[in-house]
Protein backbone atom coordinates (compact mmCIF):
# COMPACT_ATOMS: atom_id res chain seq x y z
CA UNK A 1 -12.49 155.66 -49.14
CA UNK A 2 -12.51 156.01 -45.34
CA UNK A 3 -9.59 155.70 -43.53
CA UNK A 4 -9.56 154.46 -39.69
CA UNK A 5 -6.95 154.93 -36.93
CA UNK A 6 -5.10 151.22 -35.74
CA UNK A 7 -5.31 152.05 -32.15
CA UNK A 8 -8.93 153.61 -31.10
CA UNK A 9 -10.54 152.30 -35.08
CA UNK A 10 -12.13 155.86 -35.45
CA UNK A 11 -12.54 157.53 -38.85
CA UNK A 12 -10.00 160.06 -39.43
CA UNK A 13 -10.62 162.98 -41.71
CA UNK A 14 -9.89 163.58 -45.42
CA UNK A 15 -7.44 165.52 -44.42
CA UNK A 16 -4.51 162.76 -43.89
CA UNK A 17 -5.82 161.54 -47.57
CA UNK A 18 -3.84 164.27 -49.38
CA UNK A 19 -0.35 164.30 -47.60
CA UNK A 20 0.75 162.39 -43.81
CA UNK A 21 3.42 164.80 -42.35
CA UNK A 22 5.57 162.87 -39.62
CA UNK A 23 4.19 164.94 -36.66
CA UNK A 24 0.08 164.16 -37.47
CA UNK A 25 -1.31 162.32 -34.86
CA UNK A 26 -5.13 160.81 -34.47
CA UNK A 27 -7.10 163.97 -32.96
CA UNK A 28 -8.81 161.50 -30.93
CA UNK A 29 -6.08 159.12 -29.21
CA UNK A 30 -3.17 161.09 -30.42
CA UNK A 31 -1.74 158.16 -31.98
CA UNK A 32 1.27 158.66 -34.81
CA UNK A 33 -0.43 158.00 -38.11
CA UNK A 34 2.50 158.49 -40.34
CA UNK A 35 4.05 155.47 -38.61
CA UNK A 36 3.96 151.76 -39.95
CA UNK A 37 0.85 150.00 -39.16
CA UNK A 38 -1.25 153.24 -40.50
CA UNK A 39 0.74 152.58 -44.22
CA UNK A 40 -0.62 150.12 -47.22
CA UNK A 41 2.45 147.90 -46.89
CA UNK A 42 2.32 147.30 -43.55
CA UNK A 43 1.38 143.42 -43.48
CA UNK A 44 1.68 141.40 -39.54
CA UNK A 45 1.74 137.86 -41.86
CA UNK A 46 4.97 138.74 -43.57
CA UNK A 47 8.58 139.17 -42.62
CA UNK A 48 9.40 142.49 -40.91
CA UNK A 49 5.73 143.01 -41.15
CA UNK A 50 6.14 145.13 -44.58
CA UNK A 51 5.03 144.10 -47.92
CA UNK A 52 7.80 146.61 -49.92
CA UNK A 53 10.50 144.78 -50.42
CA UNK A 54 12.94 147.56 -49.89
CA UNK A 55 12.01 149.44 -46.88
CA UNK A 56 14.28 149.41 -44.20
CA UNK A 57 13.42 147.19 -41.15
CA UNK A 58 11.31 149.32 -38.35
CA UNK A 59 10.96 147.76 -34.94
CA UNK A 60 9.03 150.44 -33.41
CA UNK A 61 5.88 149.84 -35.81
CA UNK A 62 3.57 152.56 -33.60
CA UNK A 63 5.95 155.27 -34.06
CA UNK A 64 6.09 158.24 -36.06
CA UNK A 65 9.46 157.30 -38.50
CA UNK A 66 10.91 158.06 -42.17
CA UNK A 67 10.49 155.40 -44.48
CA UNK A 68 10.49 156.65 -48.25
CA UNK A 69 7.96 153.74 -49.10
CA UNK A 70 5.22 155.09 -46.61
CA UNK A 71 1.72 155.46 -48.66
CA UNK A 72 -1.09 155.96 -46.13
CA UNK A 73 -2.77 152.75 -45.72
CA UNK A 74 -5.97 151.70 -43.79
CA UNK A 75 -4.66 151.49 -40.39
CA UNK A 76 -3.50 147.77 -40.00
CA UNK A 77 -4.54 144.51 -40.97
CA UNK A 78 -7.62 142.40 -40.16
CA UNK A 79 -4.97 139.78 -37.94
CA UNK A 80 -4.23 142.45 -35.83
CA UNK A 81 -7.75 143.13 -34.86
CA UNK A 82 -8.56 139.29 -34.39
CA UNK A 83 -5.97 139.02 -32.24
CA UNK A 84 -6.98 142.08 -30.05
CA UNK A 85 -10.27 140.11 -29.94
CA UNK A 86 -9.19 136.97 -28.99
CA UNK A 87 -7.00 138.46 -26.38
CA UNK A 88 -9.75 140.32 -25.04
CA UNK A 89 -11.86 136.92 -25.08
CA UNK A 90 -9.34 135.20 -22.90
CA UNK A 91 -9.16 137.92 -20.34
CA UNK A 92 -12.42 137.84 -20.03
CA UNK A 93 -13.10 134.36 -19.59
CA UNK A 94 -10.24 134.24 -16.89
CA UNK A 95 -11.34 137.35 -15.03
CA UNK A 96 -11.95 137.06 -11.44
């Protein structure tokens, strides 16, 4: 299974597969990946955005944090990227 960064959507390596320490970043826009919207729970459709139940609530969901539920995930959900889209669209279309 490949796993993408949320921010720039390159691959990152195997090596995040095994164990996400809170200081790993994306080598390639230095992004936090142990942080919510790189984790499987992380969910924009839901209340507080998280799927588990129990975690504590996280406003900051691009920052590196603590949460005991955090499993490494696929770095965010398909709404986030079809919203990026669509507010890329609109800029466009009303660009000068």
């Amino acid at each position: 299974m490949s796993f993408q960064c949320y921010k720039c959507g390159k691959p990152l390596s195997n090596t995040f597969t095994v164990m996400v320490r809170r200081s790993d970043s994306c080598p390639h826009c230095m992004a936090d990946i142990r942080c919510c919207k790189m984790c499987q729970f992380y969910d924009a459709k839901v209340y507080n955005e998280c799927r588990e139940p129990n975690a504590d609530r996280l406003t900051e969901k691009e920052k590196a944090n603590f949460c005991d539920y955090y499993k490494f995930g696929s770095g965010g959900s398909d709404a986030d990227k079809q919203r990026q889209d669509a507010l890329a669209k609109a800029a466009a279309l009303f660009k000068k």
